[in-house]
Protein backbone atom coordinates (compact mmCIF):
# COMPACT_ATOMS: atom_id res chain seq x y z
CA UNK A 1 -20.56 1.51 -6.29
CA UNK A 2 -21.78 -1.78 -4.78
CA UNK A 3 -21.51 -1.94 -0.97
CA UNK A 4 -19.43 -5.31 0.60
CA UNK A 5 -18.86 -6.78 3.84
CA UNK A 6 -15.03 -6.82 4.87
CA UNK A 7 -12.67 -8.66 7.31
CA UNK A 8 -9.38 -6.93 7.45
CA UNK A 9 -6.43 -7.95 10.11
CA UNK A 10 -2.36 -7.47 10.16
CA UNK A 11 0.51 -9.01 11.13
CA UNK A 12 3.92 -8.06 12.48
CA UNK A 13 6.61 -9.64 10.55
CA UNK A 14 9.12 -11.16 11.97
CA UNK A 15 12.43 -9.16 13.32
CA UNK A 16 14.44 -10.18 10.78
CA UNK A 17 12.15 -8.79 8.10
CA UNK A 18 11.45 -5.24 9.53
CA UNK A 19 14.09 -2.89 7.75
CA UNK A 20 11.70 -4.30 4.52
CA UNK A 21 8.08 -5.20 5.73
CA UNK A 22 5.92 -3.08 7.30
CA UNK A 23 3.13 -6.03 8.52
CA UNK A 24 1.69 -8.97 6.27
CA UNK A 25 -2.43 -8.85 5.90
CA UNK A 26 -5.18 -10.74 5.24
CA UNK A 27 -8.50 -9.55 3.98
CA UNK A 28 -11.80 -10.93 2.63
CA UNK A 29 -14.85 -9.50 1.17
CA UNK A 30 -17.96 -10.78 0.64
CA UNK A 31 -19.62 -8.87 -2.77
CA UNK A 32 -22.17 -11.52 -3.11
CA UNK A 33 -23.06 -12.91 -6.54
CA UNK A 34 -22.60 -9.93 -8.74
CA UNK A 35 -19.90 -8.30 -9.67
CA UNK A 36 -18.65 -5.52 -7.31
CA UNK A 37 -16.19 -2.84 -7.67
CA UNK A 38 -13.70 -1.64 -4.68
CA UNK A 39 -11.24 1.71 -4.65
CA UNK A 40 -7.97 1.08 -3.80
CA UNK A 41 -6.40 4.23 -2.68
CA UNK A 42 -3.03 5.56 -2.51
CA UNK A 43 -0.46 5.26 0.50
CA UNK A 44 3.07 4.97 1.18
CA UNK A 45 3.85 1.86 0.82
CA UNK A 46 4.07 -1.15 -2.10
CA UNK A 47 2.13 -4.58 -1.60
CA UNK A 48 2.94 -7.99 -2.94
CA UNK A 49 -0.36 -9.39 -3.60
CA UNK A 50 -1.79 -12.96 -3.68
CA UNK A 51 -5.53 -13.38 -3.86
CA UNK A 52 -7.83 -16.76 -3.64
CA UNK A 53 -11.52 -17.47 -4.96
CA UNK A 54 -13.53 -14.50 -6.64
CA UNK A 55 -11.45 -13.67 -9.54
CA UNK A 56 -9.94 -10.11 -9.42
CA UNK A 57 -9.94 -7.70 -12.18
CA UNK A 58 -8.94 -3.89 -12.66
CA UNK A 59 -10.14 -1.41 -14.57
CA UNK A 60 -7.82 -0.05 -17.73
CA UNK A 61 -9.67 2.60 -20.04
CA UNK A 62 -13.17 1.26 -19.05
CA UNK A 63 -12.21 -2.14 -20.26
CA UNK A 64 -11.70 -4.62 -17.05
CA UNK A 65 -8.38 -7.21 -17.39
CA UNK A 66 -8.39 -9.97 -14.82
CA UNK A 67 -5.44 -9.55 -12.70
CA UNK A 68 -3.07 -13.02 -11.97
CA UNK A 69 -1.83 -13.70 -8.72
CA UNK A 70 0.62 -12.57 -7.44
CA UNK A 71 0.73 -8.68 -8.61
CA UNK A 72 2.43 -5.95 -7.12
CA UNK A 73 0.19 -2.70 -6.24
CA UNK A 74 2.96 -0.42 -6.20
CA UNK A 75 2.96 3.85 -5.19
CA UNK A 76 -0.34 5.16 -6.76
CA UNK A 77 -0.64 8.65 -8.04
CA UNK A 78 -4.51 8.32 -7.61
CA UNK A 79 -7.13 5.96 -6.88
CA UNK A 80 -7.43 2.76 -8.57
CA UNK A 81 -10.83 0.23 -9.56
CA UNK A 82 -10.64 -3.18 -8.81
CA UNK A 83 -13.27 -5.72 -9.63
CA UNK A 84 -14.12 -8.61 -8.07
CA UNK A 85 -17.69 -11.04 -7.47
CA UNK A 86 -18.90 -13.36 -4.01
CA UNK A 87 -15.81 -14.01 -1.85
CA UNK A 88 -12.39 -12.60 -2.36
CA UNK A 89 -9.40 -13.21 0.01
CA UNK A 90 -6.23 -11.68 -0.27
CA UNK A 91 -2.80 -12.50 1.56
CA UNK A 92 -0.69 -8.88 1.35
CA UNK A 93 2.51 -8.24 2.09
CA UNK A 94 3.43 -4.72 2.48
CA UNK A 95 6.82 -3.56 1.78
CA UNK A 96 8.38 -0.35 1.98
CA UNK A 97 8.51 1.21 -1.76
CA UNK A 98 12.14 1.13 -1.55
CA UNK A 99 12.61 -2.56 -0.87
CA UNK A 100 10.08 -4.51 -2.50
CA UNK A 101 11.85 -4.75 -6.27
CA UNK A 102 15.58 -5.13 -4.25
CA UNK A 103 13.85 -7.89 -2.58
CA UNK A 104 12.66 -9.69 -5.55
CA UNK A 105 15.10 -8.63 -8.03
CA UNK A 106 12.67 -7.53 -10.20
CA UNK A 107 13.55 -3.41 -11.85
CA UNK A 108 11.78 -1.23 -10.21
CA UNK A 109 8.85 1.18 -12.54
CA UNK A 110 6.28 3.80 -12.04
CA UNK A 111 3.54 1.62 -13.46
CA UNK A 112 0.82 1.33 -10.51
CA UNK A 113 0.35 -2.38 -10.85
CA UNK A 114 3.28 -4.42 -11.92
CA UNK A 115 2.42 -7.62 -13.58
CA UNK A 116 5.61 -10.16 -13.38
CA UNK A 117 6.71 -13.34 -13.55
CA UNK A 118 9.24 -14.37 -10.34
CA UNK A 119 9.44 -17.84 -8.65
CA UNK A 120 7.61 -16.39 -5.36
CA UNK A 121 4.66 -17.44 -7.65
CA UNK A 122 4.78 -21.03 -7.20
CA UNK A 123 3.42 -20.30 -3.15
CA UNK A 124 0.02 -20.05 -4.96
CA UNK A 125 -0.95 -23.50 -4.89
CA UNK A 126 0.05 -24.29 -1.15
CA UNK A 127 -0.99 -21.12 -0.26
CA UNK A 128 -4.39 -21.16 -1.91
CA UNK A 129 -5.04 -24.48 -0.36
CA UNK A 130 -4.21 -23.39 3.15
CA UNK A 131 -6.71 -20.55 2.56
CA UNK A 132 -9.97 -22.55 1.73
CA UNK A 133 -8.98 -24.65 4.82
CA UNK A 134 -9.23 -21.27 6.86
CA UNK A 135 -5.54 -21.92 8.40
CA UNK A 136 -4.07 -18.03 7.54
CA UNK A 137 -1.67 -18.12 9.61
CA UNK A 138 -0.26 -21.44 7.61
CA UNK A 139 -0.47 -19.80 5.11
CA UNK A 140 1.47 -16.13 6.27
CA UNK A 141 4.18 -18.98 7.88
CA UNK A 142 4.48 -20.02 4.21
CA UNK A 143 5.35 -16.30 3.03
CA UNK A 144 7.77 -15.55 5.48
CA UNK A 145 9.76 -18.67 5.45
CA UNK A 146 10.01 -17.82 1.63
CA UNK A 147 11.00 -14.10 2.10
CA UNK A 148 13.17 -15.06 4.91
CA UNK A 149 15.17 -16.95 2.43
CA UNK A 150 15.28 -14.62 -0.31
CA UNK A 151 16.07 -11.73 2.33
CA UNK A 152 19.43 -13.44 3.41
CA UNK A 153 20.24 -13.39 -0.41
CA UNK A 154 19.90 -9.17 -0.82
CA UNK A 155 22.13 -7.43 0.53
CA UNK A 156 20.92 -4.81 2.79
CA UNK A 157 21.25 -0.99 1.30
CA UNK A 158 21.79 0.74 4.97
CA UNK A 159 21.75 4.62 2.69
CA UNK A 160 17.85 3.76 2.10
CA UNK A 161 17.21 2.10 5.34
CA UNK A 162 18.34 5.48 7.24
CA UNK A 163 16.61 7.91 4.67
CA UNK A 164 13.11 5.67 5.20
CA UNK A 165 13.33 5.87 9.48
CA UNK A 166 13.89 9.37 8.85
CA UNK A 167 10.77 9.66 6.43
CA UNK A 168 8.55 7.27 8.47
CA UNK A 169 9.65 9.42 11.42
CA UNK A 170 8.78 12.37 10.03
CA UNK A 171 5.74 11.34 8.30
CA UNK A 172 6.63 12.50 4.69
CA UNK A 173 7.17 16.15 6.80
CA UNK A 174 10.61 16.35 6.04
CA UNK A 175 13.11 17.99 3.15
CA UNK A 176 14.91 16.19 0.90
CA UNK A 177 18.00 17.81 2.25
CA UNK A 178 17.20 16.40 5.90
CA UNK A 179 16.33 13.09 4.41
CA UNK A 180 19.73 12.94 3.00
CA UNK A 181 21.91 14.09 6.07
CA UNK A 182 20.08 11.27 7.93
CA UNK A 183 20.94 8.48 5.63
CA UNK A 184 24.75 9.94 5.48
CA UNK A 185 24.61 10.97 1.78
CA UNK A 186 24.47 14.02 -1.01
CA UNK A 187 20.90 14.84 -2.17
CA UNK A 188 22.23 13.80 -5.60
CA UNK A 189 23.37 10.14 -4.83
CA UNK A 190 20.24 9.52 -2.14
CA UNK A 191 17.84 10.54 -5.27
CA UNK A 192 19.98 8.67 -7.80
CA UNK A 193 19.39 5.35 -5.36
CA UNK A 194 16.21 5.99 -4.44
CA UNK A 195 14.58 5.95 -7.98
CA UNK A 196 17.01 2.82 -8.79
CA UNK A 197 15.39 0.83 -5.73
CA UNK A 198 11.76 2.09 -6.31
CA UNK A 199 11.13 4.00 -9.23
CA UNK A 200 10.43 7.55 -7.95
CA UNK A 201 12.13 10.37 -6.07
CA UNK A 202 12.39 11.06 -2.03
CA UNK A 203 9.87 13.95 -3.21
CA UNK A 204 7.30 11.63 -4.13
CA UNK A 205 7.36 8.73 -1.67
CA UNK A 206 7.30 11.85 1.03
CA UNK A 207 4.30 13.31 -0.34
CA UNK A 208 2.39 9.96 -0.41
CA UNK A 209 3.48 9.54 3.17
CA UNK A 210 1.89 12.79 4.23
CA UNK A 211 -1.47 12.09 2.45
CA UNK A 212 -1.76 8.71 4.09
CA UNK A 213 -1.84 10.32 7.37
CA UNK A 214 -4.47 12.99 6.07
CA UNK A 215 -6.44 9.64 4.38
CA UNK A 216 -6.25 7.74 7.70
CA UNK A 217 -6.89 10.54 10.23
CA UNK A 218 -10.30 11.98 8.14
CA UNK A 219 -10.88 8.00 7.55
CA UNK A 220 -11.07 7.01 11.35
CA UNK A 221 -12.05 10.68 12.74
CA UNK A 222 -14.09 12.07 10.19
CA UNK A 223 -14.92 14.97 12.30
CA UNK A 224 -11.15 16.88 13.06
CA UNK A 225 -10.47 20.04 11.91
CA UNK A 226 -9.32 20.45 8.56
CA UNK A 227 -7.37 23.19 9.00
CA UNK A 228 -6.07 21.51 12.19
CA UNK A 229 -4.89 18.46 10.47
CA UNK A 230 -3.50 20.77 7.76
CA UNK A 231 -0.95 22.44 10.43
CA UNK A 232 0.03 19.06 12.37
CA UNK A 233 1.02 17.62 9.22
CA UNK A 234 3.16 20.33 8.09
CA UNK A 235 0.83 21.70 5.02
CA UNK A 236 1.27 25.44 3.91
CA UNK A 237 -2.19 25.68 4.97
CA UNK A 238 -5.59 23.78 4.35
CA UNK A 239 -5.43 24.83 0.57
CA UNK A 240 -2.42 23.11 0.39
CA UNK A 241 -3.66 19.84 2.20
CA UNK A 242 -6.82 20.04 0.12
CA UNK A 243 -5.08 20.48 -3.00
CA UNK A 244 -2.75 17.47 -2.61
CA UNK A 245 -5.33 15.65 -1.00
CA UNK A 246 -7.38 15.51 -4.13
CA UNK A 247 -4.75 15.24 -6.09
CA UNK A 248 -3.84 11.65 -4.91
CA UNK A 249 -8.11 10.98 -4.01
CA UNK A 250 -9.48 12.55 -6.75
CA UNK A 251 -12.15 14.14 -3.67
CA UNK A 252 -11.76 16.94 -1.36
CA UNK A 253 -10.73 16.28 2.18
CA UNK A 254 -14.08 17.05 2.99
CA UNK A 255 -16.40 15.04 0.98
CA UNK A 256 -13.60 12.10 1.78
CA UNK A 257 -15.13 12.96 5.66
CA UNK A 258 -18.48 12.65 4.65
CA UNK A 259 -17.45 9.12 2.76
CA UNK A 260 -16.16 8.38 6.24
CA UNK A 261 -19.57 9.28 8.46
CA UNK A 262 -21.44 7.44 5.66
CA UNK A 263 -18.96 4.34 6.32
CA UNK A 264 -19.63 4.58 10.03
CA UNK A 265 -23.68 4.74 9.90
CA UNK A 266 -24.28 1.75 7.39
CA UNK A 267 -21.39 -0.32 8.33
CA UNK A 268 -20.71 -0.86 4.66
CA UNK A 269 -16.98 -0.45 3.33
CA UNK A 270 -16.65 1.31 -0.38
CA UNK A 271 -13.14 1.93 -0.03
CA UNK A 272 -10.16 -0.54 0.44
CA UNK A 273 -7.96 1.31 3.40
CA UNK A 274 -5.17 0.10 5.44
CA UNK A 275 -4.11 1.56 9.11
């Protein structure tokens, strides 16, 4: 895997966007003039995607199929390729799993990258040209004016906002059963809603949540405790954590750690990771 150079920086959105958005983002690499592959790995959370300049590709059965813009990266079960060559820049916004489809009225899936077609594409153009002028936050003013708008027009579901404070809270630490008292509802009709609104169960997004913390703690801190990190986060015990961990990384937490030091000596980023 080709090393790159990457800016990376995140917004608050606004108030009235919070029950849905976690932050918007902006990120560019620099791969130079080759091409240059980049792991995107999985998290909690489902991103709207626009990107500008190198042309962005992923990787399907070894074959690489250029990727429009926007996409949506939704929930991963494991770690995904993406391609790209000299500079890439990427406006993200990322939504909580069980929002994003609501808010575009688009049916929610499993796939890991949704390909669609939705009027929210026509902010390309303005937005690309904003971009190559270097005014970001232009072009982030662009994307919430537009979500603001199509927010007022969905009405809010308050059974998933309560049962995603309550996971968020908890960090993906918390039983279905708990989830459900917290958003005032059987287990049966919060499951039933929550695979409408993003295509998988409480289970699932839950899990995700809890690797994410594992991902970002060994990410930033390669050196804590394994076994620590396994107890704080509610594992069985660091068989468990490892075995999940992998699961979702395809590595060990481990040898993720030592991806980590590497990071930190050669300041080179191989892997695409969000706080």
């Amino acid at each position: 895997m080709l090393s790159f150079k990457m800016q990376h920086q995140e917004f608050e959105p606004p108030e009235e966007l919070r029950d849905i958005i976690k932050c918007f983002w902006y990120n560019r690499r620099e791969s130079g003039n080759v091409q240059s592959n980049f792991e995107v790995l999985p998290d909690g959370y489902a991103e709207i995607i626009f990107h500008f300049g190198g042309n962005c590709s992923i990787s399907y059965n070894g074959v690489m199929q250029p990727l429009p813009s926007p996409f949506i990266m939704g929930l991963l079960n494991q770690p995904v390729l993406l391609n790209t060559k000299n500079r890439l820049e990427i406006i993200g916004i990322r939504c909580f799993p069980w929002t994003v489809f609501d808010l575009l009225g688009l049916p929610s899936g499993k796939d890991g990258v949704h390909l669609f077609e939705h009027p929210i594409a026509a902010l390309q153009s303005a937005l690309s040209k904003s971009i190559h002028a270097g005014r970001i936050d232009e072009a982030l003013t662009l994307v919430k004016e537009y979500l603001l708008d199509a927010q007022s027009q969905v009405a809010a579901n308050s059974m998933l906002f309560k049962a995603g404070v309550a996971m968020r809270k908890a960090n993906g630490n918390m039983p279905v059963s708990q989830v459900a008292a917290a958003a005032h509802a059987t287990v049966r009709t919060l499951e039933r809603k929550f695979k409408q609104s993003s295509g998988y169960s409480v289970k699932d997004v839950s899990g995700l949540m809890r690797f994410e913390q594992a991902r970002n703690q060994l990410w930033h801190y390669p050196n804590s405790n394994i076994a620590g990190l396994a107890h704080e986060l509610g594992y069985t015990d660091q068989s468990h954590l490892s075995r999940e961990f992998k699961r979702y990384s395809g590595v060990t937490p481990a040898a993720f750690a030592r991806k980590a030091k590497e990071r930190e000596q050669s300041n080179d980023f191989v892997a695409f990771i969000q706080s």
